[in-house]
Structures are given as C-alpha cells and as structure tokens.
Protein backbone atom coordinates (compact mmCIF):
# COMPACT_ATOMS: atom_id res chain seq x y z
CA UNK A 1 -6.00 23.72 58.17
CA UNK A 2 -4.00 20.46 58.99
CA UNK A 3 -1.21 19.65 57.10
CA UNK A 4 -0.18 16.10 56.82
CA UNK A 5 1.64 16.59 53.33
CA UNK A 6 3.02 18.55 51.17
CA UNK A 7 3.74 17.93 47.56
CA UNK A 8 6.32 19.92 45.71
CA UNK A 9 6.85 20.00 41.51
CA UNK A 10 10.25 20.61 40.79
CA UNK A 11 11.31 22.79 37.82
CA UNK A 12 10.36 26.20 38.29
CA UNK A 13 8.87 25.62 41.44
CA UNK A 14 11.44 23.57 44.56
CA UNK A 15 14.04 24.40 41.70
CA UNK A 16 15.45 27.39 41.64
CA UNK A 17 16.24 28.97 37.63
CA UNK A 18 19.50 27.95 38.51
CA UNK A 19 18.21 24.38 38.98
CA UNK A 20 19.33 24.28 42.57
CA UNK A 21 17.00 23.64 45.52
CA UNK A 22 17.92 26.80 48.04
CA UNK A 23 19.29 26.21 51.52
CA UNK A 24 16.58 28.92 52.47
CA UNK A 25 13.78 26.73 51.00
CA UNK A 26 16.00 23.36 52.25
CA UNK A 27 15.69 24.13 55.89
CA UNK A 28 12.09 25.17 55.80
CA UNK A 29 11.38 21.27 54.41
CA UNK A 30 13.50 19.71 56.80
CA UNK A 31 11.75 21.73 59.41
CA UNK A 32 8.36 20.24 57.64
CA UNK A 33 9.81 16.76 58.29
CA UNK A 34 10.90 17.43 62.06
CA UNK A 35 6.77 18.40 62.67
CA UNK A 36 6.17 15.14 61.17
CA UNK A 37 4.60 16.44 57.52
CA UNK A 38 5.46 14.47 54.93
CA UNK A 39 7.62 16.12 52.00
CA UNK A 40 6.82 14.61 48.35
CA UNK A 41 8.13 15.44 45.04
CA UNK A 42 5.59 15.33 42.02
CA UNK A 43 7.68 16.00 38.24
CA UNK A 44 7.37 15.29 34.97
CA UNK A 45 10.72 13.82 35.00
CA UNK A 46 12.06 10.64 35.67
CA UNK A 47 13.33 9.16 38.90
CA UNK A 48 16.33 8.68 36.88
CA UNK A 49 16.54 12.84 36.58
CA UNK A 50 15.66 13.75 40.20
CA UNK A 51 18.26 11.28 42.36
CA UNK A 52 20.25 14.32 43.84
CA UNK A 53 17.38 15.72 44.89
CA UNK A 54 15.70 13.02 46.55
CA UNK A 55 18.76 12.02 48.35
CA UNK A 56 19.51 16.47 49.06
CA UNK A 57 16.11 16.65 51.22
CA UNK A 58 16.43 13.03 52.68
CA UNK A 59 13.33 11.66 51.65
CA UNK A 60 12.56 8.37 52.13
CA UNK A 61 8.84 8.58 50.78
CA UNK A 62 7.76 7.63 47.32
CA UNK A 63 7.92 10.49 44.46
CA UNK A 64 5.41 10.65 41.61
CA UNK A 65 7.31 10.99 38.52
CA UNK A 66 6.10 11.42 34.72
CA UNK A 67 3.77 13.41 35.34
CA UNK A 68 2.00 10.88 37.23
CA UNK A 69 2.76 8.26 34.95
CA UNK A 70 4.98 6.50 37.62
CA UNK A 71 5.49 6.21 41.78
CA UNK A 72 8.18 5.03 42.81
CA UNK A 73 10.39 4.67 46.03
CA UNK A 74 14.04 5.60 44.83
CA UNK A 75 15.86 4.53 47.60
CA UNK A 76 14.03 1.19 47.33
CA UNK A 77 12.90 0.60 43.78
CA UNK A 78 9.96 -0.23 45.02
CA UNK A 79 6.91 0.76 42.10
CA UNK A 80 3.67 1.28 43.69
CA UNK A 81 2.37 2.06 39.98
CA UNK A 82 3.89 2.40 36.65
CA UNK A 83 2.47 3.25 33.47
CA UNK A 84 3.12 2.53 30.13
CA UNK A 85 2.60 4.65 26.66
CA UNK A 86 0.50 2.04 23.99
CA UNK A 87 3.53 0.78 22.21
CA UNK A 88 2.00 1.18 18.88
CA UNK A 89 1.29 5.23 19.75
CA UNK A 90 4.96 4.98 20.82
CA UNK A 91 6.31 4.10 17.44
CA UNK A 92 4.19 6.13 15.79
CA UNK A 93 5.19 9.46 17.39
CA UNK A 94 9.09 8.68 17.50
CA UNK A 95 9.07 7.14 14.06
CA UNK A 96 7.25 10.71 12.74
CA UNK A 97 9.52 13.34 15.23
CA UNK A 98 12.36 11.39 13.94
CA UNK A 99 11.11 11.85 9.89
CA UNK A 100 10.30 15.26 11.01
CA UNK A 101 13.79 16.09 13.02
CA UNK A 102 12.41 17.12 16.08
CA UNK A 103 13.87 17.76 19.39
CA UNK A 104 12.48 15.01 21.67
CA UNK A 105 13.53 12.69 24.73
CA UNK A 106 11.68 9.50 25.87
CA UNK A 107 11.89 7.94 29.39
CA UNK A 108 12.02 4.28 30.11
CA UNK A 109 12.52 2.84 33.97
CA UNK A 110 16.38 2.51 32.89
CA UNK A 111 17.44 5.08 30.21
CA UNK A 112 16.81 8.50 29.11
CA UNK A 113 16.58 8.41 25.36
CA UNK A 114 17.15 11.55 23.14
CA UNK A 115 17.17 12.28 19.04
CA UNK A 116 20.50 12.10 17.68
CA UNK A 117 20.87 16.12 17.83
CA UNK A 118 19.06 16.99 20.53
CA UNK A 119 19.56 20.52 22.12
CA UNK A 120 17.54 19.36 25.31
CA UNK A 121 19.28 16.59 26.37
CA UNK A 122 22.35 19.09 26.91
CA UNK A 123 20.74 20.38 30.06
CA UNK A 124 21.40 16.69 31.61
CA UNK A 125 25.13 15.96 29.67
CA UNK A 126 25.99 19.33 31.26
CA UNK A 127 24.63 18.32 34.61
CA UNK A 128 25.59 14.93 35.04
CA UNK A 129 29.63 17.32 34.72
CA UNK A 130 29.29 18.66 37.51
CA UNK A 131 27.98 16.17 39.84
CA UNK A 132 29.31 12.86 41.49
CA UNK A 133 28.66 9.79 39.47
CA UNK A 134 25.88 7.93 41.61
CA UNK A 135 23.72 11.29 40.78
CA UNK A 136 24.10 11.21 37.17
CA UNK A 137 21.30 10.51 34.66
CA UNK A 138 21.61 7.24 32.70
CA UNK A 139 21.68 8.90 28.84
CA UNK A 140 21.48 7.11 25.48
CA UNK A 141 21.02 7.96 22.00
CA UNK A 142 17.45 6.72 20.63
CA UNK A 143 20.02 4.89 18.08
CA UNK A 144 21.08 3.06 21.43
CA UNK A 145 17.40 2.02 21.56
CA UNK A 146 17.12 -1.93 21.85
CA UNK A 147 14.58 -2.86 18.92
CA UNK A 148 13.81 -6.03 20.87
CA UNK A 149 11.91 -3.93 23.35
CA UNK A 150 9.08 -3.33 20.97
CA UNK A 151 8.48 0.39 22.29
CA UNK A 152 6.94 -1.38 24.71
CA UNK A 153 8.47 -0.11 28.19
CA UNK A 154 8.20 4.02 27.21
CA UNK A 155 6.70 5.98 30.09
CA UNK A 156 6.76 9.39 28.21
CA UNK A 157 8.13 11.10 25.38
CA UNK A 158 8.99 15.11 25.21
CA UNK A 159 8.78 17.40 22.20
CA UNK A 160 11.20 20.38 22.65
CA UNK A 161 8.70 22.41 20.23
CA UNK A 162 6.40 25.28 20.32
CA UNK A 163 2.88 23.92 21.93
CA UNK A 164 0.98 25.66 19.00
CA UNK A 165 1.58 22.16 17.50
CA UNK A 166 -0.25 20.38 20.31
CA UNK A 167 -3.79 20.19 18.84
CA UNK A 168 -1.96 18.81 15.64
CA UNK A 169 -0.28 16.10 17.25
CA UNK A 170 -3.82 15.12 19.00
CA UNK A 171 -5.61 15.04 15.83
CA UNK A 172 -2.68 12.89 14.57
CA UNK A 173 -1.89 10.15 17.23
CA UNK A 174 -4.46 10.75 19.69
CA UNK A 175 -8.05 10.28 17.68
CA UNK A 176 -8.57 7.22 20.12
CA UNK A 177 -8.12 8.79 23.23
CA UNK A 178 -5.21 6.67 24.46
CA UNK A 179 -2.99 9.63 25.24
CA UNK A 180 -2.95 12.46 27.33
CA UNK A 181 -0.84 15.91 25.89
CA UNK A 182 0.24 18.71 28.41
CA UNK A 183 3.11 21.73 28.65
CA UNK A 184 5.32 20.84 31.09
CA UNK A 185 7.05 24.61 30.30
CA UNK A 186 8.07 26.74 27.38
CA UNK A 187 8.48 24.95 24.28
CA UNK A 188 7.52 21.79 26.18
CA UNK A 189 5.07 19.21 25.12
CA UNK A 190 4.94 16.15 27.35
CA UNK A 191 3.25 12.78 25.75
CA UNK A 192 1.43 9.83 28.68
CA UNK A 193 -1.00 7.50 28.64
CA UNK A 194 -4.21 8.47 28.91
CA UNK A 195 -5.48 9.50 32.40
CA UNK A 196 -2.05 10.12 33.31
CA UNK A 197 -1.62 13.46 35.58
CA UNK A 198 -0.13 14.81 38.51
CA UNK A 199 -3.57 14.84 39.84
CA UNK A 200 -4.01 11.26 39.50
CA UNK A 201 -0.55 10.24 41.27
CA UNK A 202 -1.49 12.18 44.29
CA UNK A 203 -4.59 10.51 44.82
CA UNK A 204 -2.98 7.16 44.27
CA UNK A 205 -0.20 7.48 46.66
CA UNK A 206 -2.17 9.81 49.53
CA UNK A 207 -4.35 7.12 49.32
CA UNK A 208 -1.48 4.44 49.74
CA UNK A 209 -0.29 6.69 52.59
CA UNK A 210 -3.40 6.95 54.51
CA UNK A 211 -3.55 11.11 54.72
CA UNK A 212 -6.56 12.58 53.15
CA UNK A 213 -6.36 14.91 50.31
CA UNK A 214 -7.99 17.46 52.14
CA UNK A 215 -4.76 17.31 54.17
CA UNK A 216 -2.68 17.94 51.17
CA UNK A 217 -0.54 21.15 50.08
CA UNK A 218 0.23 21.76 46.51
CA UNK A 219 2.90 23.74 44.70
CA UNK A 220 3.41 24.05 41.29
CA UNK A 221 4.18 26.67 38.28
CA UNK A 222 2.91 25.21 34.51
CA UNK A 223 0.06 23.56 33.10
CA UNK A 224 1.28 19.83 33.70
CA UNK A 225 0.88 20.76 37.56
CA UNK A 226 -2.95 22.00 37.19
CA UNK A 227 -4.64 18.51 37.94
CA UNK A 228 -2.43 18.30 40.79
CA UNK A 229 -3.60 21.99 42.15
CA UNK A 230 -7.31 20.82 41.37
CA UNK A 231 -6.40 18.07 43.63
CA UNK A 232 -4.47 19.41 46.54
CA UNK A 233 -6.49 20.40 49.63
CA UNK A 234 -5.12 23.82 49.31
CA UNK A 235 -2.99 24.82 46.13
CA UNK A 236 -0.20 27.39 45.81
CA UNK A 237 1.28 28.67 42.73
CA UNK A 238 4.78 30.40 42.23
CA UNK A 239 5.00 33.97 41.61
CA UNK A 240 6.69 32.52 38.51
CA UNK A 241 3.64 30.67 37.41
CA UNK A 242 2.05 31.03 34.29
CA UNK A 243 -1.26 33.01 34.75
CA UNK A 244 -4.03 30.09 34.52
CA UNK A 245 -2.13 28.03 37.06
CA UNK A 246 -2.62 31.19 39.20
CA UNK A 247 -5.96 31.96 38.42
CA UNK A 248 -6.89 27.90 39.78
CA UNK A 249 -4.88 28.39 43.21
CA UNK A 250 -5.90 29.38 46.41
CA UNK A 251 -2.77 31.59 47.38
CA UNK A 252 -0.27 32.90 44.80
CA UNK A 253 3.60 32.99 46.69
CA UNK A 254 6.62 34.63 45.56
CA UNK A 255 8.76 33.33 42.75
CA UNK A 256 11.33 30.36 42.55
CA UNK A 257 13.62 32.64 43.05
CA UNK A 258 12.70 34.98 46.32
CA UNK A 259 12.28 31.48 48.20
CA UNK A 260 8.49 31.51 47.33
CA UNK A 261 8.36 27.98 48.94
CA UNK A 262 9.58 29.39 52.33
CA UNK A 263 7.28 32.22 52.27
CA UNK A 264 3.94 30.51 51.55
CA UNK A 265 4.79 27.69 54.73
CA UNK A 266 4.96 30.70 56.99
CA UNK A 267 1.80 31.86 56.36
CA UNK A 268 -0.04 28.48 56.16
CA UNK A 269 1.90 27.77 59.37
CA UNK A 270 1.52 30.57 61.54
C-alpha cells in the first residue's frame, strides 16, 4: 500500500494516558515526515487545546479539529472550513445543562467556555500549570460569555455525563436533524452540527491536499473516530480501543501506552 498520509486522533490514541506524546512514537512521525508522508492530527478538541502538540511534532499542515467541525492551519490561522452549531440549538442545550447543573464545556474559535463548577475543565487549568504561556488554553467561565454574540459562533459543546442520556438529548434538541451526537470517551458526549465527523474533515482536507483517500492511514480509539476509520484507506485501532472501533479496523495495534503508534508503522512499512 502507498502511504501519502497519515492521520492521528489524539486522546487515547498519539496521547499517551499520561497525556504526553512519547519520544518512542515522536521519532517514528518525524521519520514519517523525512519519507515525505504527511502527519495530520484529527480531535475533537479545539486548536486552542492542541497548540503544544502541533508545534511538539513540527507540523506545518492543517489539523481537523471538533470532530470535524473545523480545519484549520495553526501556525497560520488560516480556516479552510469552519462550522457552526444552529445558534438557537445552542441556547437551547446550554440554557437546559445549565437549569440541569451539568458538567459541560463549549468551544468557540477564541475561548474555551466551561459551567461555573465544572470538574472537566480542571484537566486544562491543571495543564495550562505546567506549561509555558504561548501553549496554554484560552479558558473562561460561560458567565464570561459575551451575550452580544447571540450563541452564534459555538463550534461544539461537551457533556461530562454518562452517554445513557444520549438518545434523550436527541429526542430533546435534535427532532430536526440539525445536530450530530457522538462519545468522544467515557462519560463524554460531544454536540456538532449536523454532518459533522472526523470522516467528513478528512475527505475535505485530503481533497484540499491532493492525496487520495485510498492513500490515507487512520488511527483512532472511541466512537467519535469511527467515520474517520470508515474513511481511511486502511484503519488502525489502539489496543486501548473500545471494542466496535476494533471490530471496523483493518489491523488492531498495541495500546497508547506500549507505543502502539510505533508498532503498527513498522508493519505497514516493512
């Protein structure tokens, strides 16, 4: 098979549990890079959240963020597409996870917003500690939230909640079919437009690129990376991976951990 990119979710797959990108796993992608593949990073976070990394591997390339929702050169600022929840589905969600007190965080191209007492947004105040200032993510209360921006700039909101509640929250704010609902991870419930996936953004930019899908190589570990594997010319799921992302890949590597990255490139590449 050729190989003229590789695409790479982050958490729980180029992340290791200790949210670090291994210098095991490092060299292999700069030795992707040398051999001329292209390296690309497709998350359900922000480009706001994923700055250290980007600049880490050296990648110059576009990185399809929100789970699709948004591509974007970091280094640049250049948007090749961007968008935007229905601002009226907006409200409605935040309005009822804030009656509700739910654990949520929403993502605009500047800010990331979290409820007043959120226990996820931790994970980022404790990060942006340890790390030099032009890494750190941009955080501010929802009651920081300007009103005169209508709800109209939110790329996605996400419920820190068990996903049992995600076929409520469809028949509730989704009945029109302008949202799309997936688990990004435990307890995770990510909230796009509609038609918004992984999938989608690696069609969009490949295309923008000029490298055929069928040259593609996809890793990933959780539901939200599924469209993406569908995608991919040849998909490879962590050893960490939930069990229907592995039943939908075509090779199954070691875990985030055991540098399961490394291990599948040296068989594709032999």
């Amino acid at each position: 098979m050729k190989i003229s990119c590789c695409i790479f979710d982050l958490d729980g797959t180029l992340l290791t549990s200790q949210k670090k990108i291994s210098d095991i796993d490092k060299a292999t992608l700069k030795r992707l890079s040398e051999r001329g593949i292209k390296i690309i990073i497709a998350t359900g976070r922000s480009d706001l959240q994923i700055f250290e990394y980007v600049h880490d591997l050296g990648i110059a390339d576009p990185v399809i963020t929100c789970n699709g929702g948004q591509i974007i050169n970091i280094l640049t600022k250049e948007v090749l597409h961007r968008k935007f929840l229905p601002a009226n589905d907006a409200k409605a969600i935040l309005n009822s996870l804030i009656m509700e007190g739910k654990d949520y965080l929403f993502y605009t191209p500047d800010y990331v917003y979290h409820a007043v007492d959120s226990t996820r947004i931790k994970i980022f105040q404790n990060y942006n500690k340890t790390i030099p200032e032009v890494f750190r993510v941009p955080i501010r209360s929802v009651t920081e939230y300007p009103s005169e921006e209508g709800y109209n700039n939110i790329l996605k909101i996400l419920i820190r909640h068990d996903t049992a509640i995600m076929p409520d929250l469809e028949e509730r704010f989704n009945q029109n079919h302008t949202l799309t609902l997936v688990s990004s991870g435990a307890e995770l419930i990510d909230i796009m437009p509609e038609n918004t996936s992984k999938g989608n953004g690696i069609k969009i930019l490949t295309e923008k690129l000029g490298i055929p899908l069928s040259e593609t190589v996809a890793f990933g570990d959780s539901m939200n990376d599924a469209e993406m594997l569908r995608t991919a010319g040849y998909s490879v799921a962590m050893g960490n991976a939930i069990d229907p992302i592995k039943h939908i890949c075509d090779f199954v590597t070691k875990t985030n951990d055991e540098f399961g990255i490394t291990y599948a490139l040296e068989q594709l590449l032999k």
